[in-house]
Protein backbone atom coordinates (compact mmCIF):
# COMPACT_ATOMS: atom_id res chain seq x y z
CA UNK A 1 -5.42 70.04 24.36
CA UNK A 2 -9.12 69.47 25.38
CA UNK A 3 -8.75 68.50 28.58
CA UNK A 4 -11.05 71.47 29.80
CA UNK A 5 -14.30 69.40 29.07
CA UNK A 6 -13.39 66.84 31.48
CA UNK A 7 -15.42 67.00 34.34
CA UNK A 8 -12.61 67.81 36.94
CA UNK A 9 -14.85 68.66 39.75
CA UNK A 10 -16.53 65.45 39.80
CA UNK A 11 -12.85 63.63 40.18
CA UNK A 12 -11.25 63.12 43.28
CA UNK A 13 -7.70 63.91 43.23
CA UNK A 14 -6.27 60.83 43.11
CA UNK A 15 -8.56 60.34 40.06
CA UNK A 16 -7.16 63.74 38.20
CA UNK A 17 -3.67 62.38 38.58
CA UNK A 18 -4.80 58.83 36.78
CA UNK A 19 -6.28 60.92 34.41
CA UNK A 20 -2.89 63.34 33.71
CA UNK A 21 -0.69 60.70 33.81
CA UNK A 22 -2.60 58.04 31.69
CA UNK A 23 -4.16 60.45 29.18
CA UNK A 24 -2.55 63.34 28.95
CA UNK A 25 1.17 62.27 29.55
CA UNK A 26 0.57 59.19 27.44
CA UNK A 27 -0.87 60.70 24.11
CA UNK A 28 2.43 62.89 22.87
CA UNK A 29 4.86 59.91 23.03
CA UNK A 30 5.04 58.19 20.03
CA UNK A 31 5.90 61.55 18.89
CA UNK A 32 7.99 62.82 21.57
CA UNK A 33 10.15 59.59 20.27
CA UNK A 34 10.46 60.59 17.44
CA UNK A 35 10.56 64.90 17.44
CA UNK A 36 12.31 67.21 19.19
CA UNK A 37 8.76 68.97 20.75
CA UNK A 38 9.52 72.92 20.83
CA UNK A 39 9.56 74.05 24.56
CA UNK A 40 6.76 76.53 23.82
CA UNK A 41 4.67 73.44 22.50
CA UNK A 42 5.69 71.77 26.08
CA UNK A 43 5.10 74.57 28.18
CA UNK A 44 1.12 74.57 26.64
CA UNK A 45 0.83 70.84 27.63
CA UNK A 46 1.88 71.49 31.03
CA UNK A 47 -0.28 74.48 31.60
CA UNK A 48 -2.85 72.49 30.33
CA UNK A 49 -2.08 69.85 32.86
CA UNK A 50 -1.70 72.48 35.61
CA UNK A 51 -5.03 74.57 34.87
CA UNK A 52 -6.72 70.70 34.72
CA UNK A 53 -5.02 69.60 38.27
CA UNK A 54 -5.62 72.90 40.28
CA UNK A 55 -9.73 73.34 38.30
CA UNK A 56 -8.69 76.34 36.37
CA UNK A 57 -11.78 77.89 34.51
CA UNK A 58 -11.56 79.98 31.76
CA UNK A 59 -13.04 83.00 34.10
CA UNK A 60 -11.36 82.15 36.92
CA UNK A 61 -8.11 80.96 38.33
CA UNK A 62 -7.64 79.19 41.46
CA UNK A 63 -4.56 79.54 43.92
CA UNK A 64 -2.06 76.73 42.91
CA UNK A 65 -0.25 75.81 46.17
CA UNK A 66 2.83 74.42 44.66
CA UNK A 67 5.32 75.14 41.83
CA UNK A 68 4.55 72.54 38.86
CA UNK A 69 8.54 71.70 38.98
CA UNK A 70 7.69 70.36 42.44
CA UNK A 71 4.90 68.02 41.16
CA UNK A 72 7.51 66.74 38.83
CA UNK A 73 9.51 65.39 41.48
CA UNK A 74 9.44 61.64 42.04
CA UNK A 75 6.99 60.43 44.60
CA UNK A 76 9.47 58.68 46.75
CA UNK A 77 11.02 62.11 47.16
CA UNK A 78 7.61 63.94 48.04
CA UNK A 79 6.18 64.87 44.54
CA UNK A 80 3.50 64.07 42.52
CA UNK A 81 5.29 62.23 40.16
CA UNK A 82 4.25 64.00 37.38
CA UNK A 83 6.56 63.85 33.63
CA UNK A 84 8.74 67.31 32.83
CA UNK A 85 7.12 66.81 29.27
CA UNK A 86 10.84 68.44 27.95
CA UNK A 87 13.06 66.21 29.68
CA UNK A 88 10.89 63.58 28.76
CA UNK A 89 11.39 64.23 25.10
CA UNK A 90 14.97 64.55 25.48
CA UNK A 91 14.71 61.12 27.40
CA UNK A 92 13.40 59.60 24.08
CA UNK A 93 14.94 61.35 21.76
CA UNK A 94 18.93 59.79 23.93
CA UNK A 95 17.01 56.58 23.81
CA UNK A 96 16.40 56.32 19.73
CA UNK A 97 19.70 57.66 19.61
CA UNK A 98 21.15 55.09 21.54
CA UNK A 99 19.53 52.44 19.87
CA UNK A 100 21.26 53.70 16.11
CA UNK A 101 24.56 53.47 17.67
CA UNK A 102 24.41 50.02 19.55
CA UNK A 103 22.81 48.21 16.98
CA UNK A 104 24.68 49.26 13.73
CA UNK A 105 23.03 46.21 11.93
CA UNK A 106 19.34 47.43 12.17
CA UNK A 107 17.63 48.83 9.37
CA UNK A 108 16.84 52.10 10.31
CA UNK A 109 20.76 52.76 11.21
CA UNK A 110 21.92 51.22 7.54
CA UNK A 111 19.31 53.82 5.81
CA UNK A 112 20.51 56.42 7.58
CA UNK A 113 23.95 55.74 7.33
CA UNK A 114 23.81 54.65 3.28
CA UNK A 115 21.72 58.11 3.25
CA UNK A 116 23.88 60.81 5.02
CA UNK A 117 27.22 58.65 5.03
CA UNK A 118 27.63 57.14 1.52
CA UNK A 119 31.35 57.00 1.69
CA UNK A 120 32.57 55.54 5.01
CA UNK A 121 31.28 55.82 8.57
């Protein structure tokens, strides 16, 4: 993720998390919606997002003052209101899933089930 050429130190903080969460958070969800993202894959976006929020260098890292988890948490209930990129993928993933089974008509649920169910349902 090249996220490191932004010019973090010339944002204000309120700026950085416009940036995460309009950028950053916004770019893996088309496919997110589609693939099951490895947790590896996810952990490297967060990091990313966490080296970018806290001004990480490549020499040098900085003190973060809170557990990402806890920037996670909705902002009603004193977080950030960051995405868990994993759960958010999960999220999408229920929601595609959930869209096959309600609407047996569409044509994405007939080709799959004239594909893997030939016979029946």
């Amino acid at each position: 993720m090249k996220i490191s050429g932004w010019k973090e130190k010339l944002l204000s903080a309120g700026g950085k998390e416009i940036l995460l969460k309009s950028v950053v958070q916004a770019i893996p969800t088309y496919a997110m919606s589609v693939f099951k993202i490895p947790k590896k894959i996810c952990k490297g976006i967060i990091d990313a997002m966490s080296h970018f929020w806290w001004g990480d260098e490549d020499n040098q890292k900085r003190m973060h003052w809170m557990a990402w988890w806890k920037m996670c948490v909705p902002k009603d209930q004193g977080g950030m209101g960051f995405r868990d990129i994993h759960c958010f993928n999960l999220a999408l993933l229920a929601k595609q899933a959930w869209r096959l089974l309600d609407n047996l008509d569409s044509l994405c649920a007939t080709i799959l089930r004239a594909k893997y169910f030939p016979d029946g349902d």
